[in-house]
C-alpha atoms as a PDB file:
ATOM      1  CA  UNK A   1     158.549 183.546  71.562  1.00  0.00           C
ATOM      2  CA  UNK A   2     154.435 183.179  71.493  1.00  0.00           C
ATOM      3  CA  UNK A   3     153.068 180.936  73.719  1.00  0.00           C
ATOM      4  CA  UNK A   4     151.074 179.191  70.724  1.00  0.00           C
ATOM      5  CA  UNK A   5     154.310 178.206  69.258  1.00  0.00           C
ATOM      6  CA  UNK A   6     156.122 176.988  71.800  1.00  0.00           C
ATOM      7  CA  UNK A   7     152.257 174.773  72.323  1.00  0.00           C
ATOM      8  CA  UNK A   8     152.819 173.549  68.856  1.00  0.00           C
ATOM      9  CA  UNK A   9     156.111 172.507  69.461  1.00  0.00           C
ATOM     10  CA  UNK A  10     155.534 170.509  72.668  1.00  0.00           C
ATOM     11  CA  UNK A  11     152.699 168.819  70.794  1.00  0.00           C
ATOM     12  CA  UNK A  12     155.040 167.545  67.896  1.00  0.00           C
ATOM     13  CA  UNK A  13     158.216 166.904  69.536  1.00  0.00           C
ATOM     14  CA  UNK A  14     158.860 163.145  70.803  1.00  0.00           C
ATOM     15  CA  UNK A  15     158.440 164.354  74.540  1.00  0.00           C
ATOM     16  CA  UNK A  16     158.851 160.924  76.233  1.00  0.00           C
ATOM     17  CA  UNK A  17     162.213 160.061  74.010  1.00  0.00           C
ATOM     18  CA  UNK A  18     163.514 163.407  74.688  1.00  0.00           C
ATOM     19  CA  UNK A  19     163.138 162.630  78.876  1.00  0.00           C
ATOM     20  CA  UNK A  20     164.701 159.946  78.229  1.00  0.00           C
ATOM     21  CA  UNK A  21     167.734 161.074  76.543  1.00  0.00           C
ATOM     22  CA  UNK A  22     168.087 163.469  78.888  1.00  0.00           C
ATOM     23  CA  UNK A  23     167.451 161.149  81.742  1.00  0.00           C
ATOM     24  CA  UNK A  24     170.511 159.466  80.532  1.00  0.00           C
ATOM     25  CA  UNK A  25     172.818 162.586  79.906  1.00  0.00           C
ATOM     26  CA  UNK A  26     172.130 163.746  83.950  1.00  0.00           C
ATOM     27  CA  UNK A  27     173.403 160.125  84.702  1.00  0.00           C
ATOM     28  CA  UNK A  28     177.048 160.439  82.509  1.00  0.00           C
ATOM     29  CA  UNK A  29     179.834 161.758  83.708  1.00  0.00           C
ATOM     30  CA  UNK A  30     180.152 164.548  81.289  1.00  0.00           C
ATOM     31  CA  UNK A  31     177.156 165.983  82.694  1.00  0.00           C
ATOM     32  CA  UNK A  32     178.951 167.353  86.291  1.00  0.00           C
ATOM     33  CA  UNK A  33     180.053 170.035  83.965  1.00  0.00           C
ATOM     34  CA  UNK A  34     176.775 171.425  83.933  1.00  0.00           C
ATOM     35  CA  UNK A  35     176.379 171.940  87.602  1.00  0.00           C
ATOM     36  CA  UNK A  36     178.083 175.307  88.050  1.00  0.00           C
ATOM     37  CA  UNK A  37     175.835 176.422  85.136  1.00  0.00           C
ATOM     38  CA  UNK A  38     172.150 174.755  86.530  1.00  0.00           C
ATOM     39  CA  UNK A  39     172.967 176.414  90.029  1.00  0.00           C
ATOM     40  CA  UNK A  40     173.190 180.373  88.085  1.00  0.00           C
ATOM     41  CA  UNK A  41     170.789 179.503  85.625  1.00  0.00           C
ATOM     42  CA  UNK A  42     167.912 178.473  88.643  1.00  0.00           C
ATOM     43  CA  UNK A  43     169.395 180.338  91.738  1.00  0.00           C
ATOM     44  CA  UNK A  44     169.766 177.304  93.830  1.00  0.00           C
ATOM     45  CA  UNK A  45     170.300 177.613  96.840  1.00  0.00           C
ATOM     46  CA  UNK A  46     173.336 175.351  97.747  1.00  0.00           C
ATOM     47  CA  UNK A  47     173.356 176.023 101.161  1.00  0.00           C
ATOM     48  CA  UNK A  48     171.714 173.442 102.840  1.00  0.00           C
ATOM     49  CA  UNK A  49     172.698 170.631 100.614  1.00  0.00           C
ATOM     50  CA  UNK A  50     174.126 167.006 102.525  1.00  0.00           C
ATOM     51  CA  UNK A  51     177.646 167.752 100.336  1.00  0.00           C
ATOM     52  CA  UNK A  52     179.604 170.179  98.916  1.00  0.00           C
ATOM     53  CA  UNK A  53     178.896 170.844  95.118  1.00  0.00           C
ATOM     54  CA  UNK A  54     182.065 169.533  94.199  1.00  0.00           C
ATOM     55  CA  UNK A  55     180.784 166.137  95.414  1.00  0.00           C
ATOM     56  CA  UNK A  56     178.034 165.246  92.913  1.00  0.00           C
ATOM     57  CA  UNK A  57     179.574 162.878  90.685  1.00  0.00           C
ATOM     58  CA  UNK A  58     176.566 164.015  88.133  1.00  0.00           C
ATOM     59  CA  UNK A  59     173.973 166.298  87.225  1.00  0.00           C
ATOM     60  CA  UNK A  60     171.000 163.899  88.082  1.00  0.00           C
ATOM     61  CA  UNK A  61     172.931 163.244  91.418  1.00  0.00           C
ATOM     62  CA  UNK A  62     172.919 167.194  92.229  1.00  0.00           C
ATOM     63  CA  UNK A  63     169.202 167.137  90.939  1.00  0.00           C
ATOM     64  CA  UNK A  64     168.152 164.921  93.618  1.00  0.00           C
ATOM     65  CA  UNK A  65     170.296 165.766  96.292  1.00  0.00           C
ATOM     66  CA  UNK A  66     169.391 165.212 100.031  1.00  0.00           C
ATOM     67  CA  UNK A  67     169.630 168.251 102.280  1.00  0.00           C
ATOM     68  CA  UNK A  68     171.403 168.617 105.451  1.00  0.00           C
ATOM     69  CA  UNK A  69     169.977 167.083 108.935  1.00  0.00           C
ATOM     70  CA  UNK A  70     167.423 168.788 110.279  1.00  0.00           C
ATOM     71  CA  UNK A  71     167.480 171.164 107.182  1.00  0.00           C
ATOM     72  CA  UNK A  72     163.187 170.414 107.158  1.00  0.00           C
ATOM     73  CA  UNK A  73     162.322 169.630 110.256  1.00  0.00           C
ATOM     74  CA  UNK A  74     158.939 168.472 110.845  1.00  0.00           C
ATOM     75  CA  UNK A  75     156.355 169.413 113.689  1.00  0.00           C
ATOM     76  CA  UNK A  76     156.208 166.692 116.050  1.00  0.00           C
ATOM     77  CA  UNK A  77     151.891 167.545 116.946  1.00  0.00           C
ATOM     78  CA  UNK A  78     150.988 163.944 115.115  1.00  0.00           C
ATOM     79  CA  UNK A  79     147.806 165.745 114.178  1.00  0.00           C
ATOM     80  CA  UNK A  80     149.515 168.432 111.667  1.00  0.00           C
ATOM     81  CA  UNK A  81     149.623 167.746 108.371  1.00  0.00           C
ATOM     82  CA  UNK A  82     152.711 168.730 105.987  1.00  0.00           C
ATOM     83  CA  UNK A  83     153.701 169.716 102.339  1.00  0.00           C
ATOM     84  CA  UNK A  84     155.887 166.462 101.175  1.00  0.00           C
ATOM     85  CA  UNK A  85     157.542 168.663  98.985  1.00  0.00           C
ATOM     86  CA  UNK A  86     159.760 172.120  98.480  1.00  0.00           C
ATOM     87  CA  UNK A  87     156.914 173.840  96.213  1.00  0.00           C
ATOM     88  CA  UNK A  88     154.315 176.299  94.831  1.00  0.00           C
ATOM     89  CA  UNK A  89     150.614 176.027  95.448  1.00  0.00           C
ATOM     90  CA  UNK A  90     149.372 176.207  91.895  1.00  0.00           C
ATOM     91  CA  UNK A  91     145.702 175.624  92.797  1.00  0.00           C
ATOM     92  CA  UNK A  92     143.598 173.842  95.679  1.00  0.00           C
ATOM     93  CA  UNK A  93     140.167 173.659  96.737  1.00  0.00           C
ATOM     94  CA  UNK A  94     137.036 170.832  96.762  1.00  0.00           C
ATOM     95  CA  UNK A  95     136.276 168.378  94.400  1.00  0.00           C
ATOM     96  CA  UNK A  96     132.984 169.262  94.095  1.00  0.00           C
ATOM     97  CA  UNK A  97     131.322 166.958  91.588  1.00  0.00           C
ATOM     98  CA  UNK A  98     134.544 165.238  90.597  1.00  0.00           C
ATOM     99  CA  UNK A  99     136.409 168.185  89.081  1.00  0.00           C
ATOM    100  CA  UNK A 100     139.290 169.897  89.857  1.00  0.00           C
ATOM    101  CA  UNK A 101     140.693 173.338  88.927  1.00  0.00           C
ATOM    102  CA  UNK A 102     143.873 173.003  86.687  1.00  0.00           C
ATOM    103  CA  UNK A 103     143.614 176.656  85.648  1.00  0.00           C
ATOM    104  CA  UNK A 104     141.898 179.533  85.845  1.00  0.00           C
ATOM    105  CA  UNK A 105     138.610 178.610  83.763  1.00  0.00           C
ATOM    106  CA  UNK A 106     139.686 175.274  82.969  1.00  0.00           C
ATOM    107  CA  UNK A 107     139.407 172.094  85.113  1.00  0.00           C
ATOM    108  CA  UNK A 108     140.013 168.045  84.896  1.00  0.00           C
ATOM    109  CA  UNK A 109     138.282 165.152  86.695  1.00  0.00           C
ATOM    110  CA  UNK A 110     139.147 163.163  89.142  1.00  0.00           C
ATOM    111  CA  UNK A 111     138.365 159.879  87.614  1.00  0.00           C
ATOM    112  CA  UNK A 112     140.209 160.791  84.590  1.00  0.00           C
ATOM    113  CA  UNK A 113     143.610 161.698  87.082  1.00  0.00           C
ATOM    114  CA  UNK A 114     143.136 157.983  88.851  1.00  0.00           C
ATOM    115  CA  UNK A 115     143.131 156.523  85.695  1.00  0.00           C
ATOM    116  CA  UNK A 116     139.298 154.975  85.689  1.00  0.00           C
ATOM    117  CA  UNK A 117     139.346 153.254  89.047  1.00  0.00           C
ATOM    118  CA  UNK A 118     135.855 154.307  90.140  1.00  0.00           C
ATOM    119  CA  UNK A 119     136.726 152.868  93.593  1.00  0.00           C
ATOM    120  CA  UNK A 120     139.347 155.283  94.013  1.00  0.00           C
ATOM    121  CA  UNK A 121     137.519 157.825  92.462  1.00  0.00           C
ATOM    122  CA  UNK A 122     134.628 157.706  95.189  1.00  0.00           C
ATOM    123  CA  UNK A 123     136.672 157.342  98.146  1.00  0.00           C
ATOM    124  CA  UNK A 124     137.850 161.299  97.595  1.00  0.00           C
ATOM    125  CA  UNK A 125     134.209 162.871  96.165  1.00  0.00           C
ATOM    126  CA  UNK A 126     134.107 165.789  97.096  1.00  0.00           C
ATOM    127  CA  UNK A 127     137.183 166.118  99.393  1.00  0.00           C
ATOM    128  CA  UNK A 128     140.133 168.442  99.457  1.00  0.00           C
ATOM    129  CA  UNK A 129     143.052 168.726  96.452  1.00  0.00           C
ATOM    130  CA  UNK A 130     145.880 170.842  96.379  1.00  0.00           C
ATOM    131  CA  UNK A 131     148.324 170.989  93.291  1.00  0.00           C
ATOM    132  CA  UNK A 132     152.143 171.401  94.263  1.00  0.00           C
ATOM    133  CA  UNK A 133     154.582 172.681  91.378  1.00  0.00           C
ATOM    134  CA  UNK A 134     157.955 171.660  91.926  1.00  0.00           C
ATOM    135  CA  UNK A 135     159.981 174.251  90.121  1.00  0.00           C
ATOM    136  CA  UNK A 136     163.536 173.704  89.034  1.00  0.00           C
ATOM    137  CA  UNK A 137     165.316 174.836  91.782  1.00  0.00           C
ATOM    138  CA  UNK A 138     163.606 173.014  94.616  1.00  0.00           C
ATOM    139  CA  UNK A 139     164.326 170.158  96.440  1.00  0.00           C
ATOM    140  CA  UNK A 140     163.078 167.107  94.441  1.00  0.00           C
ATOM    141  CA  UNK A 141     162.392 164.235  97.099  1.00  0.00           C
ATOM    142  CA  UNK A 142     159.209 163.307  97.885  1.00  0.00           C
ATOM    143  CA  UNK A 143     158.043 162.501 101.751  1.00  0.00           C
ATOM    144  CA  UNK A 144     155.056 161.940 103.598  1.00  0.00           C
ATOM    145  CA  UNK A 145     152.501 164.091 104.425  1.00  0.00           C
ATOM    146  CA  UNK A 146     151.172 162.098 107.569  1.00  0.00           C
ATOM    147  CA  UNK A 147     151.708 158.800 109.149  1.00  0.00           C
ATOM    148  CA  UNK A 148     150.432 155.737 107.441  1.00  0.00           C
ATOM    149  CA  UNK A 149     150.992 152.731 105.657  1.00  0.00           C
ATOM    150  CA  UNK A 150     151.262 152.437 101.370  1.00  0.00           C
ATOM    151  CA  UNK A 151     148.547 150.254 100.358  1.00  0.00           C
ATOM    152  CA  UNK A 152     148.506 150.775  96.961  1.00  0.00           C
ATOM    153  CA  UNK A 153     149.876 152.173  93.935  1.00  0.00           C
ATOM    154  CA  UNK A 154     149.004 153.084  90.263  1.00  0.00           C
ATOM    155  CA  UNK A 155     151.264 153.757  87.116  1.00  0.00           C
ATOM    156  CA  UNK A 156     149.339 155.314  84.624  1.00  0.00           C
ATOM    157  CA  UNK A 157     151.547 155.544  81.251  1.00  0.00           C
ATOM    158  CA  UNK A 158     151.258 159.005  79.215  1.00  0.00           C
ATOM    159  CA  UNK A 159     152.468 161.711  77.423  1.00  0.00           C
ATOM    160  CA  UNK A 160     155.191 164.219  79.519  1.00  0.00           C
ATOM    161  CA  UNK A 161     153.680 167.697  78.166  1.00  0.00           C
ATOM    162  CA  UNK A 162     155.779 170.742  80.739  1.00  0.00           C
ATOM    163  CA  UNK A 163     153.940 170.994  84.005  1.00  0.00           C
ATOM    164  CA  UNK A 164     155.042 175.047  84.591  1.00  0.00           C
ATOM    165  CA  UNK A 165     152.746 177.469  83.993  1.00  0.00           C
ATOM    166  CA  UNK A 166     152.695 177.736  80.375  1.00  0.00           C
ATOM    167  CA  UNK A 167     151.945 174.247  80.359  1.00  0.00           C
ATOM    168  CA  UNK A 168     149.159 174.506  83.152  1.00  0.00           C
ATOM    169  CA  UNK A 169     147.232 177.014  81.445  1.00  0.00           C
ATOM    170  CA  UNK A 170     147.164 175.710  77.955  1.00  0.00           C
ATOM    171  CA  UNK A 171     147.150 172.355  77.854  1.00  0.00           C
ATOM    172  CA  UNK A 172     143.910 171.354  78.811  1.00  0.00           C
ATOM    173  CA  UNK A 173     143.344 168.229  81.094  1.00  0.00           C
ATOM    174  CA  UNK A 174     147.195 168.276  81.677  1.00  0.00           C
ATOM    175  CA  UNK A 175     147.410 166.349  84.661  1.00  0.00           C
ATOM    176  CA  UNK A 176     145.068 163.651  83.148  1.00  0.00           C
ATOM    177  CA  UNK A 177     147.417 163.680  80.154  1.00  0.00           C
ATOM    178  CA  UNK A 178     150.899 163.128  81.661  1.00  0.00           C
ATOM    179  CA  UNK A 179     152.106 160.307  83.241  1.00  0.00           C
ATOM    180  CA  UNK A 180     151.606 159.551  86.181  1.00  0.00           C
ATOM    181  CA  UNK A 181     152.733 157.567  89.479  1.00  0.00           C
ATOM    182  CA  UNK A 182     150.172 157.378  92.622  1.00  0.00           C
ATOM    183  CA  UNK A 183     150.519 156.412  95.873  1.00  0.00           C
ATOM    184  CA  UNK A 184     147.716 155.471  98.136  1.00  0.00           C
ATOM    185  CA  UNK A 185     147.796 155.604 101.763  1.00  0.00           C
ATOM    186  CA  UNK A 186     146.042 154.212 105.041  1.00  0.00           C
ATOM    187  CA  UNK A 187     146.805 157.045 107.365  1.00  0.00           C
ATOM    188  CA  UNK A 188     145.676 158.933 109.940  1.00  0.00           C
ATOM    189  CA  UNK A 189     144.306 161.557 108.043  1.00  0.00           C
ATOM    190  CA  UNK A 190     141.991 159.020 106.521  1.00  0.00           C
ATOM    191  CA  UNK A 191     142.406 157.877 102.899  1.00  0.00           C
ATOM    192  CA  UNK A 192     145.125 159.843 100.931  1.00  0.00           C
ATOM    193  CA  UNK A 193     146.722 159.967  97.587  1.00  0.00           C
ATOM    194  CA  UNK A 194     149.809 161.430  96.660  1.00  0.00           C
ATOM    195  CA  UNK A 195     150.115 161.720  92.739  1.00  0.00           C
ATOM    196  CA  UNK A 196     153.406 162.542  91.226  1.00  0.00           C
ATOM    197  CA  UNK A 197     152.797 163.862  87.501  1.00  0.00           C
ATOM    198  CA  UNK A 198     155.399 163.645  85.120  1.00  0.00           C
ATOM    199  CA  UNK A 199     156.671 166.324  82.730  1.00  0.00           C
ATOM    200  CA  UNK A 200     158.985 166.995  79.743  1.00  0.00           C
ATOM    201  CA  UNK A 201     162.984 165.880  81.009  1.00  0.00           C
ATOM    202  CA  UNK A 202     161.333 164.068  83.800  1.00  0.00           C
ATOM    203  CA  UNK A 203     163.841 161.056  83.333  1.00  0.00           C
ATOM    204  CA  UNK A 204     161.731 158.934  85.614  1.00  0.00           C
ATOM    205  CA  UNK A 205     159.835 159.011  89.220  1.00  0.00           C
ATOM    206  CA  UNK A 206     161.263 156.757  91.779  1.00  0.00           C
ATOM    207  CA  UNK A 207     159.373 155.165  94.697  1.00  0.00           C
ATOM    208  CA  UNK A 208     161.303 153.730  97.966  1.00  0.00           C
ATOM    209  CA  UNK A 209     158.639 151.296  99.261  1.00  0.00           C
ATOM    210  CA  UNK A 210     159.133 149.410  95.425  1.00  0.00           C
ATOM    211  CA  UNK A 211     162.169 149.131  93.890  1.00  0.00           C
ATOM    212  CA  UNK A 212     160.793 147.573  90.747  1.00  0.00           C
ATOM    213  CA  UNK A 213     158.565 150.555  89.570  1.00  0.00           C
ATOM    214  CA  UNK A 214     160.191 152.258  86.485  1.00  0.00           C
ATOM    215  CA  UNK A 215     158.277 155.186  84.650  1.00  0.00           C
ATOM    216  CA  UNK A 216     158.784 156.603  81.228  1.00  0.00           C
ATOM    217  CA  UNK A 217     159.192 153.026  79.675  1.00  0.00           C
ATOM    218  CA  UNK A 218     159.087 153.000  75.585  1.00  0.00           C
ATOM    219  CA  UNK A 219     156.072 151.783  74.275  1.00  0.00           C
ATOM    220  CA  UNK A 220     153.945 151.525  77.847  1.00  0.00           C
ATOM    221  CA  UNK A 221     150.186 152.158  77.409  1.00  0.00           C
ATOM    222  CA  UNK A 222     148.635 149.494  80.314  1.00  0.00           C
ATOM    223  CA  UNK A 223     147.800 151.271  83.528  1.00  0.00           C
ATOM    224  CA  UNK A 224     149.880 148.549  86.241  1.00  0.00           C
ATOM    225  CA  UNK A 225     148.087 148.561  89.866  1.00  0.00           C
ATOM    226  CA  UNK A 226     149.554 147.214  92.724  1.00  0.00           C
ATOM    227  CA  UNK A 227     148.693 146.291  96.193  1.00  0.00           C
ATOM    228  CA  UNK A 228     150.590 146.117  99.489  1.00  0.00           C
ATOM    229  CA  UNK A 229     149.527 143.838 102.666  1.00  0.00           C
ATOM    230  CA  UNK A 230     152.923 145.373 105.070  1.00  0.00           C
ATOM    231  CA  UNK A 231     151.438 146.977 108.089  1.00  0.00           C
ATOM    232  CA  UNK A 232     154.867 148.754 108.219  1.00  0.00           C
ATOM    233  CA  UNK A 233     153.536 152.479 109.503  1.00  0.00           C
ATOM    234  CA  UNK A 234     155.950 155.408 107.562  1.00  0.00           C
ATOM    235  CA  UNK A 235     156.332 158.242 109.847  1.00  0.00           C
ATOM    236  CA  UNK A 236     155.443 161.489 108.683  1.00  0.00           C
ATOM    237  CA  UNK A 237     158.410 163.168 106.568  1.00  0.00           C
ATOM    238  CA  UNK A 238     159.849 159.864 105.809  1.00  0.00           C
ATOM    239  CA  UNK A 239     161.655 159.604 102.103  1.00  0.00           C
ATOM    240  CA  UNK A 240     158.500 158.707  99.720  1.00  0.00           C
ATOM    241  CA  UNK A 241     160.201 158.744  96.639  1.00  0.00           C
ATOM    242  CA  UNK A 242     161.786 161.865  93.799  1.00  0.00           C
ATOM    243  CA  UNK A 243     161.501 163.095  90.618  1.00  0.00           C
ATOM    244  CA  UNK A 244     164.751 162.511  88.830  1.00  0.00           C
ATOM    245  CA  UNK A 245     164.237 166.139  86.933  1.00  0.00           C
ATOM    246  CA  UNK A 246     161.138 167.865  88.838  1.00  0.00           C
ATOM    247  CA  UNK A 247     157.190 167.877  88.477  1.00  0.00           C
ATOM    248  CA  UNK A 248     153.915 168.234  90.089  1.00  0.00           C
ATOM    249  CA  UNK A 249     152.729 166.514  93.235  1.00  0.00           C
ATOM    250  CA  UNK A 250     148.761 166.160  93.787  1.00  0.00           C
ATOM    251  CA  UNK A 251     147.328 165.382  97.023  1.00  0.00           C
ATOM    252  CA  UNK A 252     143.903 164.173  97.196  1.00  0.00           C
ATOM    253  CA  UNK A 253     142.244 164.067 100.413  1.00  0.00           C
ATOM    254  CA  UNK A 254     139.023 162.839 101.672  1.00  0.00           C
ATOM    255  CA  UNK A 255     135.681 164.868 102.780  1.00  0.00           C
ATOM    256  CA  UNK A 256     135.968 165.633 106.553  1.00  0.00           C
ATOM    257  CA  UNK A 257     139.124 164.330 106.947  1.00  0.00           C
ATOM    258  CA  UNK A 258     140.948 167.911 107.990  1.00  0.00           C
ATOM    259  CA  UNK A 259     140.999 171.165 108.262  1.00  0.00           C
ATOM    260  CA  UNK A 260     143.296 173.044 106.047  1.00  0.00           C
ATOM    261  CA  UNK A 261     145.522 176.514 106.934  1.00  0.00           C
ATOM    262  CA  UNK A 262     145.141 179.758 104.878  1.00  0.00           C
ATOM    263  CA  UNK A 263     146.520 178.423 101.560  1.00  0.00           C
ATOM    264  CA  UNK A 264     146.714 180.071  98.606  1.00  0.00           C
ATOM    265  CA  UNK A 265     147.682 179.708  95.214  1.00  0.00           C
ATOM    266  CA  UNK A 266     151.544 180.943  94.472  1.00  0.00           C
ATOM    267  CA  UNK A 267     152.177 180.322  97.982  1.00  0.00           C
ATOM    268  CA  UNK A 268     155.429 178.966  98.407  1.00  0.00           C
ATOM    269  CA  UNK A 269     155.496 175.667 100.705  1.00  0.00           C
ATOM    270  CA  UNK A 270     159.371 173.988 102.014  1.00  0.00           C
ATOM    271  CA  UNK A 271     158.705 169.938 102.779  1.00  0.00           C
ATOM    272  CA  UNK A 272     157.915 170.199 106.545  1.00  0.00           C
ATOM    273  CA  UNK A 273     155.687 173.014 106.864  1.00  0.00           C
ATOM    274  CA  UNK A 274     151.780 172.506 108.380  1.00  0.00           C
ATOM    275  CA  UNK A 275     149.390 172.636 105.541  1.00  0.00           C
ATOM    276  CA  UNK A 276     146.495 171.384 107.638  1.00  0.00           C
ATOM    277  CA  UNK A 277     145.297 169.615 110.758  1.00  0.00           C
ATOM    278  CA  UNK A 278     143.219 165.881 111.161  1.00  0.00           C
ATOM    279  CA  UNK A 279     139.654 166.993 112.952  1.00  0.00           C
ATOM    280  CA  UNK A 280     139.352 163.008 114.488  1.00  0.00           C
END
């Protein structure tokens, strides 16, 4: 099937109502019948799952599924820096003069991904991004890439266009298209963002430090900010959040903050492994 086509079709189909049906088949009963079938059709690896397959009540409870103890551990060195997510580095790099690379010859702005807030916007000019695909057989949880405290968050209503490559490459502005659910932190890697982008049959992204945050809402168009006052420290690898039916996590970074590993795009990352080190 030609790419343009399949464009065409993502552009006319009701993307966000289509999540959300889906959303709500993963959650039915019926759904556990699909299991056998989502586990051949995306070679996941079962292995290291917290229960046996024959457990999950659902689909969307297989879909976010915790893994076994100790199944990511994380480097104890509180100066390392770690992927928050099973993934694949689709690009990284500076922001130099506010843009960021979405694809190969096209690119995005930063003010346009943080919806506006010019505050935000300057606190990561010209600092470090890297864009982590979450591909359907990963592990879909969400954790934190340092130590710090959540000070703020954005939800930024929008359309769910697919994140996978297909997507990435012709869909320009993508990531300033889709939804999308930010999470600022005071850490001690300075400054950081962690923006979750959602895609088509992304039900909804869930947060742990809010339990009242719900994404993919009919109708939504206001961008909702919140702040938070807890000086509650998460430890690095705690549970952030998950995608209930995966995405794209961004990490935004600020200049002179770190120094970063040998990364490269299509590099495959697991939620635990060093992506960096804090210079201060």
């Amino acid at each position: 099937m030609k790419e343009g086509f399949v464009l065409g079709l993502m552009k006319v189909i009701p993307k966000k109502t289509v999540s959300r049906w889906m959303g709500r088949f993963a959650r039915s009963p019926f759904s556990r019948r699909m299991i056998p079938y989502y586990i051949r059709r995306f070679d996941v690896d079962v292995d290291q799952a917290e229960k046996p397959v024959s457990e999950y009540r659902t689909l969307l409870e297989f879909f976010v599924r915790k893994l076994k103890n100790g199944a990511r551990p994380v480097p104890e060195d509180p100066r390392l820096i770690i992927s928050p997510v099973d993934c694949c580095i689709s690009q990284l790099g500076r922001i130099e003069n506010g843009v960021l690379i979405q694809a190969k010859g096209v690119t995005y702005t930063l003010n346009a991904l943080l919806g506006g807030d010019q505050e935000k916007t300057e606190s990561f000019q010209e600092g470090f991004f890297i864009t982590m695909y979450l591909s359907p057989k990963d592990y879909h949880r969400i954790h934190m890439p340092v130590r710090g405290k959540v000070v703020g968050l954005s939800y930024i209503p929008g359309s769910l266009f697919p994140v996978n490559p297909l997507g990435v490459r012709r869909v320009r502005g993508l990531f300033t298209k889709n939804e999308r659910l930010i999470t600022y932190l005071d850490s001690d890697a300075g400054y950081v963002a962690v923006v979750k982008v959602g895609a088509t049959n992304v039900g909804s992204i869930k947060v742990e430090y809010d339990q009242d945050i719900c994404t993919n809402l009919p109708r939504r168009k206001c961008v909702e900010t919140r702040t938070y006052s807890s000086k509650e420290f998460w430890e690095k690898g705690a549970e952030l959040g998950r995608f209930e039916f995966g995405s794209t996590v961004i990490l935004l970074f600020q200049k002179g903050q770190i120094d970063w590993e040998d990364l490269k795009p299509g590099m495959t990352l697991r939620m635990g492994q060093s992506i960096g080190r804090i210079i201060k």
